[in-house]
N, C-alpha and C. Protein backbone atom coordinates (compact mmCIF):
# COMPACT_ATOMS: atom_id res chain seq x y z
N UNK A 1 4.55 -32.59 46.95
CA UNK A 1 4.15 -31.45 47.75
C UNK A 1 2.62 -31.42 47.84
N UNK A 2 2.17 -30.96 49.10
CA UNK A 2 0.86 -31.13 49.50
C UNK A 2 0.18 -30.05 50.15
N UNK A 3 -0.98 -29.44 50.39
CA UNK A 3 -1.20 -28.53 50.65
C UNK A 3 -2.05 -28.97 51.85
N UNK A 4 -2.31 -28.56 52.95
CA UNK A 4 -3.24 -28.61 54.10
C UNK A 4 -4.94 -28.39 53.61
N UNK A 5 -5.79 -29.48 54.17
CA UNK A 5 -7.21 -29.50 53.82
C UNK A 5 -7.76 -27.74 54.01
N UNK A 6 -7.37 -27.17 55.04
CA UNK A 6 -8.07 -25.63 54.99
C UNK A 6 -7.15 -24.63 54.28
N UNK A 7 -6.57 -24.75 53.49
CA UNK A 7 -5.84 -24.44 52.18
C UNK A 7 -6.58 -24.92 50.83
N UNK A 8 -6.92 -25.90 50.98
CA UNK A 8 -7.54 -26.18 49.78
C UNK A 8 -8.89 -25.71 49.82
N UNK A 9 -9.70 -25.82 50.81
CA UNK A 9 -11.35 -25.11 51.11
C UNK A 9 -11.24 -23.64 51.07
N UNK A 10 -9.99 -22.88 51.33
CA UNK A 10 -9.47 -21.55 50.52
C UNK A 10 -9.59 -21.46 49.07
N UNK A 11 -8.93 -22.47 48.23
CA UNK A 11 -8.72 -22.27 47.04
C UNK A 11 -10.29 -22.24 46.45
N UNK A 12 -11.12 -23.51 47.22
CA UNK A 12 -12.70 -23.55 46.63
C UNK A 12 -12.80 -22.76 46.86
N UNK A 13 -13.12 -21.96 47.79
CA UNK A 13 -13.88 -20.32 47.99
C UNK A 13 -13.67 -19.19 47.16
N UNK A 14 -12.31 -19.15 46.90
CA UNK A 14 -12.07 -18.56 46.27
C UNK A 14 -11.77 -18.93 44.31
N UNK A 15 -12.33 -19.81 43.92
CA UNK A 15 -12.97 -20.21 42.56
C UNK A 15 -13.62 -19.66 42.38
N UNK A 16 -15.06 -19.83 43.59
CA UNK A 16 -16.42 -19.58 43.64
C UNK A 16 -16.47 -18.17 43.24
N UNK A 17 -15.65 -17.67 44.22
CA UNK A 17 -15.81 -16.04 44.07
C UNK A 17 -15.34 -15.51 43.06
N UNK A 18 -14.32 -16.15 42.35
CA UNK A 18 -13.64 -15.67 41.01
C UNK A 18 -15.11 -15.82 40.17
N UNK A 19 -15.54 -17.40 40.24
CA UNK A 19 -16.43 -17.37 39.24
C UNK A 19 -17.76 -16.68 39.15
N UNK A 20 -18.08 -16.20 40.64
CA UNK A 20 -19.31 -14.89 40.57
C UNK A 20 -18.67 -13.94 39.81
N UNK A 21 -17.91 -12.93 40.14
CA UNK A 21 -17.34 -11.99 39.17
C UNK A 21 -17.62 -12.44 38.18
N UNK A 22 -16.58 -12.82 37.37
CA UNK A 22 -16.86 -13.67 35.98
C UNK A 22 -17.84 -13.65 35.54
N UNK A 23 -18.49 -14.34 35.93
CA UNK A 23 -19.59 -15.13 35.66
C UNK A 23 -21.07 -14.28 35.20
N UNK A 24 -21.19 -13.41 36.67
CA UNK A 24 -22.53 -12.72 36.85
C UNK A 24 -23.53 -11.83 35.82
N UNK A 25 -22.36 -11.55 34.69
CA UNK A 25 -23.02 -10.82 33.47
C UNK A 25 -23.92 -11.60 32.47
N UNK A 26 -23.11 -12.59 32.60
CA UNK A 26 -23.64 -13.91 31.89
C UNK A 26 -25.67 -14.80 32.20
N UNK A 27 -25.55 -13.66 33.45
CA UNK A 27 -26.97 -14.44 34.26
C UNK A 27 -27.91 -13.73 33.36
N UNK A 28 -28.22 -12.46 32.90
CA UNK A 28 -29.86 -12.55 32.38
C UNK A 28 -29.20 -11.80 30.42
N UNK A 29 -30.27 -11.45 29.50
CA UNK A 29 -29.85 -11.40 28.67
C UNK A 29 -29.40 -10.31 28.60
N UNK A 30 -29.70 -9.02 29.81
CA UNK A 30 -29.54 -7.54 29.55
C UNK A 30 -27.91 -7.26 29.90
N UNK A 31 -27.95 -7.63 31.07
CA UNK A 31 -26.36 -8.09 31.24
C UNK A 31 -25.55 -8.69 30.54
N UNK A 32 -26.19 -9.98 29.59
CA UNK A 32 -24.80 -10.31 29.03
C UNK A 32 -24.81 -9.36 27.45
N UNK A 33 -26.06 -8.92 26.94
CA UNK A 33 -25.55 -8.50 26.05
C UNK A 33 -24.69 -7.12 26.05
N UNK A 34 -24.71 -6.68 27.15
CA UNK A 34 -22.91 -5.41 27.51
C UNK A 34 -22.20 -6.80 27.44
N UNK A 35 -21.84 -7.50 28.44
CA UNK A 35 -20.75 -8.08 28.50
C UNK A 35 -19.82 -8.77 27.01
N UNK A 36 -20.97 -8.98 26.27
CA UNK A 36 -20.87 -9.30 24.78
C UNK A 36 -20.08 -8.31 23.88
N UNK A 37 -20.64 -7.14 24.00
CA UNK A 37 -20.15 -6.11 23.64
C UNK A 37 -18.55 -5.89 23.76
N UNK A 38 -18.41 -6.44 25.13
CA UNK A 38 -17.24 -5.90 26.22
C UNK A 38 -16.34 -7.07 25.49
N UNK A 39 -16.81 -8.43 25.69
CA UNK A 39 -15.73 -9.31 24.80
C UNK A 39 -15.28 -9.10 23.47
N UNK A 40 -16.31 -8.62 22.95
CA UNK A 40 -15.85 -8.55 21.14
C UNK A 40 -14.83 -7.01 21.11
N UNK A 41 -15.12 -6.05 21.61
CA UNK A 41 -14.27 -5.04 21.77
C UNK A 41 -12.85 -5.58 22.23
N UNK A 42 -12.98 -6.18 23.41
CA UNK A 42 -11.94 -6.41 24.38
C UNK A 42 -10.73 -7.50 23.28
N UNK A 43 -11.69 -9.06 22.58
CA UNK A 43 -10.85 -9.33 21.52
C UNK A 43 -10.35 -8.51 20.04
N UNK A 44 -11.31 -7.64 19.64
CA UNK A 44 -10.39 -7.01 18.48
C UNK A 44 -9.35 -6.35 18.95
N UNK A 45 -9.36 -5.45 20.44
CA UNK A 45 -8.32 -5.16 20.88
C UNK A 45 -6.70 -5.80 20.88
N UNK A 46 -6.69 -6.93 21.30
CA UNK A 46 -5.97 -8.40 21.21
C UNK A 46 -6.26 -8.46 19.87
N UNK A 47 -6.68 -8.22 18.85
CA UNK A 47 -5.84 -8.57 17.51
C UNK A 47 -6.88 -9.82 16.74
N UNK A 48 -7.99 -9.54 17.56
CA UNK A 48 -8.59 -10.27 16.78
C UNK A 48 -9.99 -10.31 16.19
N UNK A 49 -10.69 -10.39 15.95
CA UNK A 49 -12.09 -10.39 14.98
C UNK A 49 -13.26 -10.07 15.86
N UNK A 50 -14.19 -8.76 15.40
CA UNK A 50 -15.26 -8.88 16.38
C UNK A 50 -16.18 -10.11 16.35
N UNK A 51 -16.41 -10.08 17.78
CA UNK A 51 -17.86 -11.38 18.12
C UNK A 51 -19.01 -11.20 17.31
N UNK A 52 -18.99 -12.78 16.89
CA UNK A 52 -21.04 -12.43 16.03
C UNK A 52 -21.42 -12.67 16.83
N UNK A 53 -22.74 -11.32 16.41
CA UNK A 53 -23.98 -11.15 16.92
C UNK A 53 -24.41 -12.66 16.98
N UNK A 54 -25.09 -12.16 18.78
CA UNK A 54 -26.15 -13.64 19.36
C UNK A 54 -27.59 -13.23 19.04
N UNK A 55 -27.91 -14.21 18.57
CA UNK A 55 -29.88 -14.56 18.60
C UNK A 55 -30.09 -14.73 19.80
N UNK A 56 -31.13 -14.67 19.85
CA UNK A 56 -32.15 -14.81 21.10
C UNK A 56 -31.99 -16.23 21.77
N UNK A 57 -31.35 -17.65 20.67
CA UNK A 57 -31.08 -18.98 21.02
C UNK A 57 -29.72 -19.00 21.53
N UNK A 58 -29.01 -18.20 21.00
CA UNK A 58 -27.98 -17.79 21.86
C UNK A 58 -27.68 -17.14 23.14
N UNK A 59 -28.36 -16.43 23.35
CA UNK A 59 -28.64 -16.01 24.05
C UNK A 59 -28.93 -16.18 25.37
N UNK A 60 -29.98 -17.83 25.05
CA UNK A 60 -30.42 -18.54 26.26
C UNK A 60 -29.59 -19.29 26.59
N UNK A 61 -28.67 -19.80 25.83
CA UNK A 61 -27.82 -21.02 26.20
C UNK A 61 -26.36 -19.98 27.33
N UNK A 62 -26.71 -18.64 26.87
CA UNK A 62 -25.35 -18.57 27.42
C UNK A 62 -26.12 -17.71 29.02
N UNK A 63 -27.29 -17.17 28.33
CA UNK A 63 -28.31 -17.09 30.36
C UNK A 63 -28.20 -18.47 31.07
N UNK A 64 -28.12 -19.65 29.99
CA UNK A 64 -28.49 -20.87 31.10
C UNK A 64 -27.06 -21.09 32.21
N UNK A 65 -26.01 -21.16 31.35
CA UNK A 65 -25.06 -21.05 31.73
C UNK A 65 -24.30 -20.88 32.99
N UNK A 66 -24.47 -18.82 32.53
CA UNK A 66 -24.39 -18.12 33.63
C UNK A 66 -25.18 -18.25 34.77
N UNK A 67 -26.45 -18.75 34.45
CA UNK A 67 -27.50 -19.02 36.03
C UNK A 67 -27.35 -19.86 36.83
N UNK A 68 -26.66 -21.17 35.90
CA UNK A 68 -26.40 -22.58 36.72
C UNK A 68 -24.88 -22.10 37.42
N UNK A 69 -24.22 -21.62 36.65
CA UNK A 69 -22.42 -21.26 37.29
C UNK A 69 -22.80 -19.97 38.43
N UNK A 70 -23.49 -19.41 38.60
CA UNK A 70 -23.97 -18.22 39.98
C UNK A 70 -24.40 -19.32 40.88
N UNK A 71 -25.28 -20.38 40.47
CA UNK A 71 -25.87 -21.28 41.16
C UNK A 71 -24.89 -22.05 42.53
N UNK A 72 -24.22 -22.76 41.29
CA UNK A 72 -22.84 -23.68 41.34
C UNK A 72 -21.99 -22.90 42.41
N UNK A 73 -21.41 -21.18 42.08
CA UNK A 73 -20.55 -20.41 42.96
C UNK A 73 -21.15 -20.12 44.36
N UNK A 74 -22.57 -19.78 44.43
CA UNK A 74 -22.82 -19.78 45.65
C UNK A 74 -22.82 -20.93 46.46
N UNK A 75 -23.10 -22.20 46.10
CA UNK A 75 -22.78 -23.25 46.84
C UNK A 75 -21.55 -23.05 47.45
N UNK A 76 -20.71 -23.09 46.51
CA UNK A 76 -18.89 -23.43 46.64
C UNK A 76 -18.68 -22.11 47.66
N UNK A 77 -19.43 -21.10 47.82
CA UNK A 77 -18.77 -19.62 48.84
C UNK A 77 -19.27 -20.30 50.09
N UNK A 78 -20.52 -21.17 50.13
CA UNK A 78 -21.10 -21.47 51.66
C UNK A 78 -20.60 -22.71 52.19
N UNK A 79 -20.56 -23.60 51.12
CA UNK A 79 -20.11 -25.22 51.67
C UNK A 79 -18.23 -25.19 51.02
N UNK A 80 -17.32 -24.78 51.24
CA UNK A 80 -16.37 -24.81 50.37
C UNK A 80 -15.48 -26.05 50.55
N UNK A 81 -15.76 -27.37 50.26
CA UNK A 81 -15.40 -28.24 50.61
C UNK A 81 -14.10 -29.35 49.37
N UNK A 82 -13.47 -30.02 50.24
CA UNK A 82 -12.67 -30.30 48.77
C UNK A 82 -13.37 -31.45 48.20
N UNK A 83 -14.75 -32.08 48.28
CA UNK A 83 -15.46 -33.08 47.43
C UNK A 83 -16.04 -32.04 46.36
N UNK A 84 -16.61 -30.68 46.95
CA UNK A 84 -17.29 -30.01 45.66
C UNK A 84 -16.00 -29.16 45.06
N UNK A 85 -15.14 -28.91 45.61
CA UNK A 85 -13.72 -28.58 44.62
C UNK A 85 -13.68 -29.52 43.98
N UNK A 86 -12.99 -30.81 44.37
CA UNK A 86 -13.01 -31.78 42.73
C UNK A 86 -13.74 -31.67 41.74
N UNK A 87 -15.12 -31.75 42.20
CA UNK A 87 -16.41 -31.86 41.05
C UNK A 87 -16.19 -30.30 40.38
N UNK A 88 -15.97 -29.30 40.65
CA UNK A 88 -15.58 -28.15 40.00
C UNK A 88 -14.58 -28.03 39.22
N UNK A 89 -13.01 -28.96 39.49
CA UNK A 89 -12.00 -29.14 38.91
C UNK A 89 -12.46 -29.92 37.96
N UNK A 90 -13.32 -31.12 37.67
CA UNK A 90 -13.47 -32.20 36.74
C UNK A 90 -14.15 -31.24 35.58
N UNK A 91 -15.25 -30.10 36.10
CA UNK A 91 -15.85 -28.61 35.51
C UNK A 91 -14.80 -27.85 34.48
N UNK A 92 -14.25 -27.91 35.39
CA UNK A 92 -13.23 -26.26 35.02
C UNK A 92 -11.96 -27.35 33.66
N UNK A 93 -11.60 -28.72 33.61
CA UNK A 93 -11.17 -29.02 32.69
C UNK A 93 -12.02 -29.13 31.73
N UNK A 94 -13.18 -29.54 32.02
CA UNK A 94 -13.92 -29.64 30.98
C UNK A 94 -14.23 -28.71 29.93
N UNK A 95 -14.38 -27.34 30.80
CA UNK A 95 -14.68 -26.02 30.13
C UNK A 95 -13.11 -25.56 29.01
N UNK A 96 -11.91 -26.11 29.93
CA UNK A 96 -10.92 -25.69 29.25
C UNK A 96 -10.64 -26.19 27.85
N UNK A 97 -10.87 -27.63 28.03
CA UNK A 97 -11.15 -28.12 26.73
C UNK A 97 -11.70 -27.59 25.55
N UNK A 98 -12.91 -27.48 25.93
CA UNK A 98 -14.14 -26.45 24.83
C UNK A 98 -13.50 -25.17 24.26
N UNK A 99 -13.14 -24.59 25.33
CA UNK A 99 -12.65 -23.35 25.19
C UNK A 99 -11.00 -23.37 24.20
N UNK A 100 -10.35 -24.43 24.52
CA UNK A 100 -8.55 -24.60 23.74
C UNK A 100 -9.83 -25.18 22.68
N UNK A 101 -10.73 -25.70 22.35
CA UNK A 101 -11.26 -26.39 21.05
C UNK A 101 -11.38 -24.95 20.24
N UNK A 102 -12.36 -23.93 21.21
CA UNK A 102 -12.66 -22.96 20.40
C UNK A 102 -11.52 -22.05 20.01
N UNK A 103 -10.72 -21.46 21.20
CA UNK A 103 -9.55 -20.81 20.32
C UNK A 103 -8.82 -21.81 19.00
N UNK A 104 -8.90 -22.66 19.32
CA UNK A 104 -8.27 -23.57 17.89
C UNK A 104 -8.73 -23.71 16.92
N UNK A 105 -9.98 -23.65 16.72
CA UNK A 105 -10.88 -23.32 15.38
C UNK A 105 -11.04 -21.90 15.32
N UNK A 106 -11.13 -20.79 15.87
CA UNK A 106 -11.37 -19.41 15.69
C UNK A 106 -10.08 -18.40 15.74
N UNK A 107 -9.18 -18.78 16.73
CA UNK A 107 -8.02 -17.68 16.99
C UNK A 107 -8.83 -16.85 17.67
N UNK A 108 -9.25 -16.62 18.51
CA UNK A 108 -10.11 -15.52 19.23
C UNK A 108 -9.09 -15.05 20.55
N UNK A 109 -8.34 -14.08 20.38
CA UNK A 109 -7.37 -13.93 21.49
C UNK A 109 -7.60 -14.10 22.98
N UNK A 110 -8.57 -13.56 22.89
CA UNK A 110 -9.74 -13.22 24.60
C UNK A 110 -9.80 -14.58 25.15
N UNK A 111 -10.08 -15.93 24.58
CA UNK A 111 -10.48 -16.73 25.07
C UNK A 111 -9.03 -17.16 25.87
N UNK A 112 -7.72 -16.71 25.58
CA UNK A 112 -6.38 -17.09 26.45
C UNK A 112 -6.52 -16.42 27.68
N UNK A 113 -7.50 -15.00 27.80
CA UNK A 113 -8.03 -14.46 29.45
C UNK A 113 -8.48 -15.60 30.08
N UNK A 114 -9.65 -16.67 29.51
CA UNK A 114 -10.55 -17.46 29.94
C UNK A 114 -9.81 -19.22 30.04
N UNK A 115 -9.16 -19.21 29.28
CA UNK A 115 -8.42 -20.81 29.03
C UNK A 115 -7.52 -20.63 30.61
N UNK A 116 -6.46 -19.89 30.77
CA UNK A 116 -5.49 -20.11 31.65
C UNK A 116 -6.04 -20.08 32.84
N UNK A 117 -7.15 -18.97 33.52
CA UNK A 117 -7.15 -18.96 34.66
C UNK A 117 -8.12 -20.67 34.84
N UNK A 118 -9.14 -20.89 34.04
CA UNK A 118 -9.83 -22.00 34.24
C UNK A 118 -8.89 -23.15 34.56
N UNK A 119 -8.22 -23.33 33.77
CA UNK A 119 -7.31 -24.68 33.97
C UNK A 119 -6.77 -24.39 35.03
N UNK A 120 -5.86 -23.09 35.32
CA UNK A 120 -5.14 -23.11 36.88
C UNK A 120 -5.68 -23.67 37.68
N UNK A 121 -7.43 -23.02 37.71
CA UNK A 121 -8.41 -23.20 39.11
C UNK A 121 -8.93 -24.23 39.42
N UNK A 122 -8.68 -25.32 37.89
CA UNK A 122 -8.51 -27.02 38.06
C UNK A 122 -7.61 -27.37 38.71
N UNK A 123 -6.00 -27.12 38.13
CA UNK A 123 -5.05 -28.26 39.08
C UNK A 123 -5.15 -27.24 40.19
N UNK A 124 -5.19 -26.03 41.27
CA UNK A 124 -4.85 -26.09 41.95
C UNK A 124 -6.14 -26.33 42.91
N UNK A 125 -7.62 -26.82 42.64
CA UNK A 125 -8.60 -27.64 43.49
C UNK A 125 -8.49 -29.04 42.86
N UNK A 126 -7.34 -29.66 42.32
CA UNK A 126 -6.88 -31.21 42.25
C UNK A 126 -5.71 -31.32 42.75
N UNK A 127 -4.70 -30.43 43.35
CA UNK A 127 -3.97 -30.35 44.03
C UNK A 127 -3.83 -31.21 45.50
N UNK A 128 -2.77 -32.07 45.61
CA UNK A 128 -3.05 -32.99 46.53
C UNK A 128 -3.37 -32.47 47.91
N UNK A 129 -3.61 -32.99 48.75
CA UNK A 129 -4.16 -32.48 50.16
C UNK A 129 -4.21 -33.46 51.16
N UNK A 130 -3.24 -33.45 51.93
CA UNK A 130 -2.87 -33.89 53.24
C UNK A 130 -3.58 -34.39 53.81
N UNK A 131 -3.35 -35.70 54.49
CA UNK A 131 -4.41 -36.59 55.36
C UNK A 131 -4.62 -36.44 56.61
N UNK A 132 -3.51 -35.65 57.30
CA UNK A 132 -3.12 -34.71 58.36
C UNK A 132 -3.79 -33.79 58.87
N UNK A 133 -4.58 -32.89 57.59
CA UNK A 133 -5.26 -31.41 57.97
C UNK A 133 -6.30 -31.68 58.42
């Protein structure tokens, strides 16, 4: 089963836009440190352990992050093409990885919000696509 090329430049667009949401708290440190807040609440809720406190080195790595992935999403909302979907899918496993690494050393419930939709938003921008469309 195959999906039509402007079906799949749907699915990029709509990554992109998932991953602004997502993403956008993550861009400076004032923002993410609510959003920080918001995860460690949001996992003890789910049953599991509050988040340690980030340093300031932490801090940057996870501003860098968020600045390059706002970066990355606005491309993917203007050009939504299925060459920069792949390169996002080859992304989005990659991240899933890290992320099944980290719930597997931590148990951190929250990160099963973040594991499933990522991997989905891999296979379905590796999802085959018609030579037709």
């Amino acid at each position: 089963m195959s999906i039509s090329l402007n079906t799949n430049r749907r699915i990029v667009k709509a990554s992109a836009l998932y991953d602004l949401v997502v993403t956008a708290a993550f861009a400076t440190p004032w923002t993410f440190a609510l959003a920080h807040g918001q995860l460690s609440s949001l996992n003890v809720l789910l049953g599991g352990a509050a988040l340690p406190a980030f340093t300031p080195f932490h801090m940057l790595f996870a501003c860098l992050l968020g600045s390059i992935v706002l970066v990355w999403s606005v491309l993917r909302i203007l050009e939504p093409t299925q060459r920069l979907g792949r390169f996002d899918g080859v992304g989005r496993f990659l991240f899933t990885l890290w992320m099944a690494w980290c719930l597997a050393v931590t148990g951190a419930p929250m990160l099963w919000l973040f594991v499933v939709p990522e991997f989905a938003w891999g296979v379905a921008q590796w999802w085959p696509v018609r030579r037709d469309s």
